[in-house]
PDB file of N, CA and C in Angstrom:
ATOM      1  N   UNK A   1      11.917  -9.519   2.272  1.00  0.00           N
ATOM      2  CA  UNK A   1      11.010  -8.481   1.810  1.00  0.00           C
ATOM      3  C   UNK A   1       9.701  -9.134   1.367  1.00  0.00           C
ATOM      4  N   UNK A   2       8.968  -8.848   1.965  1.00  0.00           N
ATOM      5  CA  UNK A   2       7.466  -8.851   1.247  1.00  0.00           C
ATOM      6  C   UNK A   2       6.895  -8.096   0.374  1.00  0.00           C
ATOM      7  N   UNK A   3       5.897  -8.698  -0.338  1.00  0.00           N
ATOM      8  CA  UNK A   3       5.398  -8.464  -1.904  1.00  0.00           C
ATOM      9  C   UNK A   3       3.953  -8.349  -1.682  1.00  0.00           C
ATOM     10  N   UNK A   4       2.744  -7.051  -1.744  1.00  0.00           N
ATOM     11  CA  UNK A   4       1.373  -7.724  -2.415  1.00  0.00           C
ATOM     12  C   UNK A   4       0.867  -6.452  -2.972  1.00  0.00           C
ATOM     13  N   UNK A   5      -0.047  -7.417  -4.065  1.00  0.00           N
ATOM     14  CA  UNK A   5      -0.678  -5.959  -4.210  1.00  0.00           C
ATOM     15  C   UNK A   5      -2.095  -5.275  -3.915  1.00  0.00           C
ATOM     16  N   UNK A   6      -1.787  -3.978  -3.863  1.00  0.00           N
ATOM     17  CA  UNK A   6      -3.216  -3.340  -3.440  1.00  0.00           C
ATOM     18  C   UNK A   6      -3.891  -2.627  -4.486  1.00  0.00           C
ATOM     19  N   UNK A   7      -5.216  -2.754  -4.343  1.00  0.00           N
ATOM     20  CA  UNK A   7      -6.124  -1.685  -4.977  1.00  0.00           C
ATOM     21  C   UNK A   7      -7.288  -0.972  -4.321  1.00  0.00           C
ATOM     22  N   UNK A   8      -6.978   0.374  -4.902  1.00  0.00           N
ATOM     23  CA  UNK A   8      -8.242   1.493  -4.221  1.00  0.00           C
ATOM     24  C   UNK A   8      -9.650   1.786  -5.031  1.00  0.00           C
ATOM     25  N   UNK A   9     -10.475   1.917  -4.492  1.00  0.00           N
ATOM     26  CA  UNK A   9     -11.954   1.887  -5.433  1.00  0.00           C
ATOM     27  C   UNK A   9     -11.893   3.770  -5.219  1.00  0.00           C
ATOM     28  N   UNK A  10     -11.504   4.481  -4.374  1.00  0.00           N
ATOM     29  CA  UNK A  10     -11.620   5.678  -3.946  1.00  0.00           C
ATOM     30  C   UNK A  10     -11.277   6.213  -3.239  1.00  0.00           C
ATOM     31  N   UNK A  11     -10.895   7.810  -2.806  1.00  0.00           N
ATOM     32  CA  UNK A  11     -10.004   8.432  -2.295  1.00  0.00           C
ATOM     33  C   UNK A  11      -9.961   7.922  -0.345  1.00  0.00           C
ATOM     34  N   UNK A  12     -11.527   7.445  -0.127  1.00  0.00           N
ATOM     35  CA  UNK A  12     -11.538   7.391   1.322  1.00  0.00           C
ATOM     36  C   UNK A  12     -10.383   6.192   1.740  1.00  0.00           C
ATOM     37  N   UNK A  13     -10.809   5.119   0.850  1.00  0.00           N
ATOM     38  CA  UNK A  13     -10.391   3.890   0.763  1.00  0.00           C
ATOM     39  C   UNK A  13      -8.444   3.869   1.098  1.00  0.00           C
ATOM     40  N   UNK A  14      -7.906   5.043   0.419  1.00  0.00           N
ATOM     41  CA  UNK A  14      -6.790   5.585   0.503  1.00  0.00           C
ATOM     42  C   UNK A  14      -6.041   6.271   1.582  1.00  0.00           C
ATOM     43  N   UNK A  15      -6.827   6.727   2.028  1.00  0.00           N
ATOM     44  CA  UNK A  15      -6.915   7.520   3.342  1.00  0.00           C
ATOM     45  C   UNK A  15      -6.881   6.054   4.119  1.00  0.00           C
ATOM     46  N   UNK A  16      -7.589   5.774   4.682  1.00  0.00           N
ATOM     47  CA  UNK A  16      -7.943   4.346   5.375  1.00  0.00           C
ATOM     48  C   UNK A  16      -6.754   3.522   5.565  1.00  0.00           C
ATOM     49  N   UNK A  17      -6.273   3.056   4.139  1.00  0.00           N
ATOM     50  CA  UNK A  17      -5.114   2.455   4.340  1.00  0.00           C
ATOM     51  C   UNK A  17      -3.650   3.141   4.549  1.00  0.00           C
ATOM     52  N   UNK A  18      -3.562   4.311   4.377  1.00  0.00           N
ATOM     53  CA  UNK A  18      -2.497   5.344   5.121  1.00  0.00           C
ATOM     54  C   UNK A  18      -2.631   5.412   6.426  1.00  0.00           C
ATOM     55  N   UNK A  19      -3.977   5.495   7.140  1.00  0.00           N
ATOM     56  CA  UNK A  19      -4.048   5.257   8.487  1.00  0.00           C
ATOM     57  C   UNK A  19      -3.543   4.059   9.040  1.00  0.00           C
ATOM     58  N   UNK A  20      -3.711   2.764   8.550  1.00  0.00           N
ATOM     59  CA  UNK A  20      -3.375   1.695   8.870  1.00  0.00           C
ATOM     60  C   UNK A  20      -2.228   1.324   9.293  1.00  0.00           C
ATOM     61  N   UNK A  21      -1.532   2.104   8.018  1.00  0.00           N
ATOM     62  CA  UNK A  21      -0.303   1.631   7.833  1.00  0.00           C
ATOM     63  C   UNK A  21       0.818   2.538   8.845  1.00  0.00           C
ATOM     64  N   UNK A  22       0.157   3.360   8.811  1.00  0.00           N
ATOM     65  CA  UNK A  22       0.898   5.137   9.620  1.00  0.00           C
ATOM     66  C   UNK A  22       1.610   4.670  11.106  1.00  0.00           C
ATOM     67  N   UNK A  23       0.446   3.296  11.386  1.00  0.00           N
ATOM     68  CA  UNK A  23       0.311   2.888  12.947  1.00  0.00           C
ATOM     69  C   UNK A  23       1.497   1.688  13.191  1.00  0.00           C
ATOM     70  N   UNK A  24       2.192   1.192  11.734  1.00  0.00           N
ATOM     71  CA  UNK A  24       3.049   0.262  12.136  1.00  0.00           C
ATOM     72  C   UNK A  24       4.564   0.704  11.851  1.00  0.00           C
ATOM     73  N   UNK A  25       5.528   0.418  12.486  1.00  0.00           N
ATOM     74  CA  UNK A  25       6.586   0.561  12.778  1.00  0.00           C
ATOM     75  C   UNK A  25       7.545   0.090  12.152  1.00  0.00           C
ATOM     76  N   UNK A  26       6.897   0.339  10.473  1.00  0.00           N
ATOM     77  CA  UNK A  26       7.600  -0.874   9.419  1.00  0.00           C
ATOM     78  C   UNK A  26       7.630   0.278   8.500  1.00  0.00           C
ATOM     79  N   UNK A  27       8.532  -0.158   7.090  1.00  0.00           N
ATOM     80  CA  UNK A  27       8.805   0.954   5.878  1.00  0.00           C
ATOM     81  C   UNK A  27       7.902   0.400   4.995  1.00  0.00           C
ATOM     82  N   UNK A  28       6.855   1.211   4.279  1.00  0.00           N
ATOM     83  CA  UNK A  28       5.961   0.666   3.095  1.00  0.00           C
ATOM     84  C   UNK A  28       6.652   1.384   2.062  1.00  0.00           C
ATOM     85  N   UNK A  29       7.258   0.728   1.102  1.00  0.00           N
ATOM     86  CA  UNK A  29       7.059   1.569  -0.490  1.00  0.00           C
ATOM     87  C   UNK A  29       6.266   1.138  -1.257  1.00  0.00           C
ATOM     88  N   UNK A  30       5.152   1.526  -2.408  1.00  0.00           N
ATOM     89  CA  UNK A  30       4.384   1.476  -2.824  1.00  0.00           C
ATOM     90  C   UNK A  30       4.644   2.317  -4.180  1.00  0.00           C
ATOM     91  N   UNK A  31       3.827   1.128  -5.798  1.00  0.00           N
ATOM     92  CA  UNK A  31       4.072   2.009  -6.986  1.00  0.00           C
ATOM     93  C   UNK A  31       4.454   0.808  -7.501  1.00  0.00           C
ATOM     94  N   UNK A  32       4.823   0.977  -9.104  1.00  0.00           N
ATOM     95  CA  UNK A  32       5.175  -0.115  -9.880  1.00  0.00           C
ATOM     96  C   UNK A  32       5.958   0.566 -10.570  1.00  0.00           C
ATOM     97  N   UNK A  33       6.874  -0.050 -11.972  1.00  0.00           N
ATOM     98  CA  UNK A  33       7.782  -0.169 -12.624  1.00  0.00           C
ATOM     99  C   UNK A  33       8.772   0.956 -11.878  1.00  0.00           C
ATOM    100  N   UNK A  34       9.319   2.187 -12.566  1.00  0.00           N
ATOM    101  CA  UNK A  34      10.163   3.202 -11.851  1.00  0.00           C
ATOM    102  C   UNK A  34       9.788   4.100 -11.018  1.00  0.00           C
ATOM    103  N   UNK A  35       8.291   4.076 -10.691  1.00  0.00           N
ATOM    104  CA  UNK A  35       7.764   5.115  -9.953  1.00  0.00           C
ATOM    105  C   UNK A  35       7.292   4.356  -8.826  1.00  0.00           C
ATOM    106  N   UNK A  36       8.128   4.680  -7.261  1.00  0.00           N
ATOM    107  CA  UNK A  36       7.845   4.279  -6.323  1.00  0.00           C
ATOM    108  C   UNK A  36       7.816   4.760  -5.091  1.00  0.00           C
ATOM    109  N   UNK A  37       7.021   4.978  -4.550  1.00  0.00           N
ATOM    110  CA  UNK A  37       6.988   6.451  -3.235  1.00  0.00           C
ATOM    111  C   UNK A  37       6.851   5.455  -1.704  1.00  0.00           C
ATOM    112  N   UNK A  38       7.207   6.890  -0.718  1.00  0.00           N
ATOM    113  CA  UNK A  38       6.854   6.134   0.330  1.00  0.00           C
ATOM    114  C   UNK A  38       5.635   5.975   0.258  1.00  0.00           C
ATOM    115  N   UNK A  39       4.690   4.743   0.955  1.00  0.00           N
ATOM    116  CA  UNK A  39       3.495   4.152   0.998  1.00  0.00           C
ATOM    117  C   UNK A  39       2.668   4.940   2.498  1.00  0.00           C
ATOM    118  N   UNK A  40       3.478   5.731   2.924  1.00  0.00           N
ATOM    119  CA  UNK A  40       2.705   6.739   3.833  1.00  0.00           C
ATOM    120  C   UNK A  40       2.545   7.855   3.944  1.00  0.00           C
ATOM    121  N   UNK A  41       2.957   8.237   2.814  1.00  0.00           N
ATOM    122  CA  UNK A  41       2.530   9.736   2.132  1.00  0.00           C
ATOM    123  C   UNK A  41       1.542   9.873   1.380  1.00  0.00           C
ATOM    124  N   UNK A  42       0.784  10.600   1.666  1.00  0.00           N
ATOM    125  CA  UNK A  42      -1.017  10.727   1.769  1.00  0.00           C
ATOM    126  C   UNK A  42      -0.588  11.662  -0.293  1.00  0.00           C
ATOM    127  N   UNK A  43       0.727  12.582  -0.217  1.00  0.00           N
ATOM    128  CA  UNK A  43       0.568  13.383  -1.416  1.00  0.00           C
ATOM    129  C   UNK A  43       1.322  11.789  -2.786  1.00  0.00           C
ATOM    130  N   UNK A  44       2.293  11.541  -1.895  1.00  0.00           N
ATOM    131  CA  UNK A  44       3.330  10.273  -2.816  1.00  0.00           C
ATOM    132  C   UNK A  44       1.891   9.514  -3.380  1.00  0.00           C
ATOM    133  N   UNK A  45       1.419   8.792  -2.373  1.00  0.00           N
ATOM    134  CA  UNK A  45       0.181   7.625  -2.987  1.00  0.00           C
ATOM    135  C   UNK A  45      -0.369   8.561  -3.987  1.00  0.00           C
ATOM    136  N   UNK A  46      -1.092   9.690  -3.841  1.00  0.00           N
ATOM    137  CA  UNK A  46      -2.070  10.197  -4.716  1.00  0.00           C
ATOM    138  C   UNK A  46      -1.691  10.199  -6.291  1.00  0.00           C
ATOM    139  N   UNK A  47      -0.334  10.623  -6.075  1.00  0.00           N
ATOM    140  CA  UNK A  47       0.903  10.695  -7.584  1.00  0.00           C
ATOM    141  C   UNK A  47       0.822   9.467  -8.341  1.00  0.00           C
ATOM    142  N   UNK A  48       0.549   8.861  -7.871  1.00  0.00           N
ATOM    143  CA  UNK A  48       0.851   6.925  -8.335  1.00  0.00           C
ATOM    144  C   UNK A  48      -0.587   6.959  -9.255  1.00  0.00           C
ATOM    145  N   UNK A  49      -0.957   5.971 -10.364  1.00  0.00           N
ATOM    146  CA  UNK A  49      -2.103   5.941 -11.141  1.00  0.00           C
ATOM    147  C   UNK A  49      -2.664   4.719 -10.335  1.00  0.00           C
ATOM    148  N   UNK A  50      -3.756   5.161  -9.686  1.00  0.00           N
ATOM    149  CA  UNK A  50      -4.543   4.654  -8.618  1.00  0.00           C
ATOM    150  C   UNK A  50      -5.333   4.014  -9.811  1.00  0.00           C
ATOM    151  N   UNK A  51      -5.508   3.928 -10.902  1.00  0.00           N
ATOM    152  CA  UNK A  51      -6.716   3.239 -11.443  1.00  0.00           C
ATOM    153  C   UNK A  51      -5.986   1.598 -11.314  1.00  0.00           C
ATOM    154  N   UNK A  52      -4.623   1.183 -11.110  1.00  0.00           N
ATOM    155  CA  UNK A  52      -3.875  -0.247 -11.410  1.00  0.00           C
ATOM    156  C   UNK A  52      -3.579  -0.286 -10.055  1.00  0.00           C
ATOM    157  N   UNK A  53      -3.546  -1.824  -9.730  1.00  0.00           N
ATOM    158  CA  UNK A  53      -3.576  -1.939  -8.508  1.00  0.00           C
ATOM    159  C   UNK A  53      -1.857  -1.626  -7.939  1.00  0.00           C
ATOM    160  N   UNK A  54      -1.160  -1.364  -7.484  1.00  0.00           N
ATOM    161  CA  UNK A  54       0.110  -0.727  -7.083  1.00  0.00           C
ATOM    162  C   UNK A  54       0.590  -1.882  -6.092  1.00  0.00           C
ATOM    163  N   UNK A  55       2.486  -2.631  -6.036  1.00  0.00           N
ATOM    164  CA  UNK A  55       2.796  -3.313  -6.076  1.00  0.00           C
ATOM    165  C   UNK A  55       3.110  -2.287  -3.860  1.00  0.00           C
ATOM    166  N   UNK A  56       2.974  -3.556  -3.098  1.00  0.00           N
ATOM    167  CA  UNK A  56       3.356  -2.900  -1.890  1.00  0.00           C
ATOM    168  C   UNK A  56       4.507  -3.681  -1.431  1.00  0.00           C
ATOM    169  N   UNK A  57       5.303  -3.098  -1.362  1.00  0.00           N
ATOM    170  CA  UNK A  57       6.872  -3.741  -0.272  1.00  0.00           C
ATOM    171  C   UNK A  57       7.277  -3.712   1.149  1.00  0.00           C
ATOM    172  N   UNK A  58       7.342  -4.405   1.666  1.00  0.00           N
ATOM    173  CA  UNK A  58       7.743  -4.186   3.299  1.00  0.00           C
ATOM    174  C   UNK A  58       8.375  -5.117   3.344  1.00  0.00           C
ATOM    175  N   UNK A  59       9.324  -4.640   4.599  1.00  0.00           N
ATOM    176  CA  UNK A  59      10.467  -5.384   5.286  1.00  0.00           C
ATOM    177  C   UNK A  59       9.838  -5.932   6.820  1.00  0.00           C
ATOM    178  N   UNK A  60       9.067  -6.745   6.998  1.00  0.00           N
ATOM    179  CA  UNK A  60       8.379  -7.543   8.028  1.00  0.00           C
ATOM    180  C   UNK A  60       7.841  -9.037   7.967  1.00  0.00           C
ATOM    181  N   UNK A  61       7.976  -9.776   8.320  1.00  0.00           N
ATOM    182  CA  UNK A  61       7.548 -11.045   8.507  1.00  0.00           C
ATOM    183  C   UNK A  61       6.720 -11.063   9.503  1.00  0.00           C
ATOM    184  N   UNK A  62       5.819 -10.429   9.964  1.00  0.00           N
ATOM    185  CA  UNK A  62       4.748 -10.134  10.979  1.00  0.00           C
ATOM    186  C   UNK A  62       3.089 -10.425  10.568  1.00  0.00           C
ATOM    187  N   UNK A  63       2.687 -11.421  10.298  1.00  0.00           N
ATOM    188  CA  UNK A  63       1.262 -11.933   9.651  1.00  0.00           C
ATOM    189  C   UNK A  63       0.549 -10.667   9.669  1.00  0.00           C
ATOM    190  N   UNK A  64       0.523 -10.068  11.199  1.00  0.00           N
ATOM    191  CA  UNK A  64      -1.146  -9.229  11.418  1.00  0.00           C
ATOM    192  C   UNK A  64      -0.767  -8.041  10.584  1.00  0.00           C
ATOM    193  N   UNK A  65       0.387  -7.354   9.744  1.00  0.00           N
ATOM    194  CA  UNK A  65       0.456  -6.623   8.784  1.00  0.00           C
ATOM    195  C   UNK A  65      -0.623  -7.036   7.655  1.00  0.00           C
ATOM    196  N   UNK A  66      -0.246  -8.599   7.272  1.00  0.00           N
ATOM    197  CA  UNK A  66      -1.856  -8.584   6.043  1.00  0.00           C
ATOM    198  C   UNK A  66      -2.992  -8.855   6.522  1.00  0.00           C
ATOM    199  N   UNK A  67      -2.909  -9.169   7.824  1.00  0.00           N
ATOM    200  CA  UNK A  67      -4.362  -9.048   8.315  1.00  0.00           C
ATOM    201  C   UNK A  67      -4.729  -7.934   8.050  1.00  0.00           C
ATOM    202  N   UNK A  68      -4.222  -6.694   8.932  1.00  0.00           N
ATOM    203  CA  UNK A  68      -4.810  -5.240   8.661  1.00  0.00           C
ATOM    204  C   UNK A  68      -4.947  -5.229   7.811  1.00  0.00           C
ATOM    205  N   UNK A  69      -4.317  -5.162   6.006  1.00  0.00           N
ATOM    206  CA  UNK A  69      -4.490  -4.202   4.970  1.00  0.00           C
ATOM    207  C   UNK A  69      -5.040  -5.503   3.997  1.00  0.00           C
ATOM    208  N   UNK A  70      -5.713  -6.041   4.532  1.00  0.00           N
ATOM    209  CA  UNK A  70      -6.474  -6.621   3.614  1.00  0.00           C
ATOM    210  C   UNK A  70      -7.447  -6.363   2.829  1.00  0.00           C
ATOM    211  N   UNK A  71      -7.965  -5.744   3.823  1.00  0.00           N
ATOM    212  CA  UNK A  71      -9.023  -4.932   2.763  1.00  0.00           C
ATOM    213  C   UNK A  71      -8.991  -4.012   1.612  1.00  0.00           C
ATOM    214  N   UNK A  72      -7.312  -3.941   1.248  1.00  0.00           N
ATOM    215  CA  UNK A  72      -6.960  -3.545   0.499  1.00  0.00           C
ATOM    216  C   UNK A  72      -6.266  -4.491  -0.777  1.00  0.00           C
ATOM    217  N   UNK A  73      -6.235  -5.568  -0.342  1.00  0.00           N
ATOM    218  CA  UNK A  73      -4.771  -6.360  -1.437  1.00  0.00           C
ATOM    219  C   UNK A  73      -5.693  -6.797  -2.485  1.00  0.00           C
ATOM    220  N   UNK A  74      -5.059  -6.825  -3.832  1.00  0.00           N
ATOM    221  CA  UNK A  74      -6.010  -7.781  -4.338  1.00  0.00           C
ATOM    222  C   UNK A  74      -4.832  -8.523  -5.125  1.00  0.00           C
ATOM    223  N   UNK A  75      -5.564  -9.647  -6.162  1.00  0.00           N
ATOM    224  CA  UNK A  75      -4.472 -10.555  -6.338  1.00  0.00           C
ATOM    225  C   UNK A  75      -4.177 -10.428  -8.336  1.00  0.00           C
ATOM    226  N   UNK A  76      -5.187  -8.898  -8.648  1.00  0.00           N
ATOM    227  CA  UNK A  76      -4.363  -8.830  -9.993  1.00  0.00           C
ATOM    228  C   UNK A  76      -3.170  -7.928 -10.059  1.00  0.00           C
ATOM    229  N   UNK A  77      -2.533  -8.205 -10.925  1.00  0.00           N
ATOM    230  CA  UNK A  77      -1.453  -7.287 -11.356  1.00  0.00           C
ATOM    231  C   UNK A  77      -1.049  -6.127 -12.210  1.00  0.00           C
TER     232      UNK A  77
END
């Protein structure tokens, strides 16, 4: 399982990376402590407190996954 985390500056930014992710053939969950949704649900993400950056999980060992969503990860917690 893979670990990183992401942060959104704004709703487009959100959108963007739901698109990204929509396109791969992998399970995202997304969220921290007990609250954790699927990571491709446009209503689940919104629920989550977007102001902290939100912990992302996937089951892939496939590099070009953090290529794509890079523009999203950042490295606080």
């Amino acid at each position: 399982m893979q670990q990183v985390y992401v942060k959104f500056d704004d709703v487009e930014q959100v959108r963007s990376f739901i698109r990204t992710i929509d396109k791969m053939d992998v399970d995202f969950n997304l969220g921290t402590g007990n609250r954790t949704v699927d990571a491709k649900s446009l209503i689940g993400v919104f629920g989550l407190d977007l102001t902290a950056p939100q912990l992302l999980s996937y089951d892939s060992d496939d590099s070009r996954i953090l290529e794509q969503i890079s523009p999203f990860l950042t490295s606080a917690k």
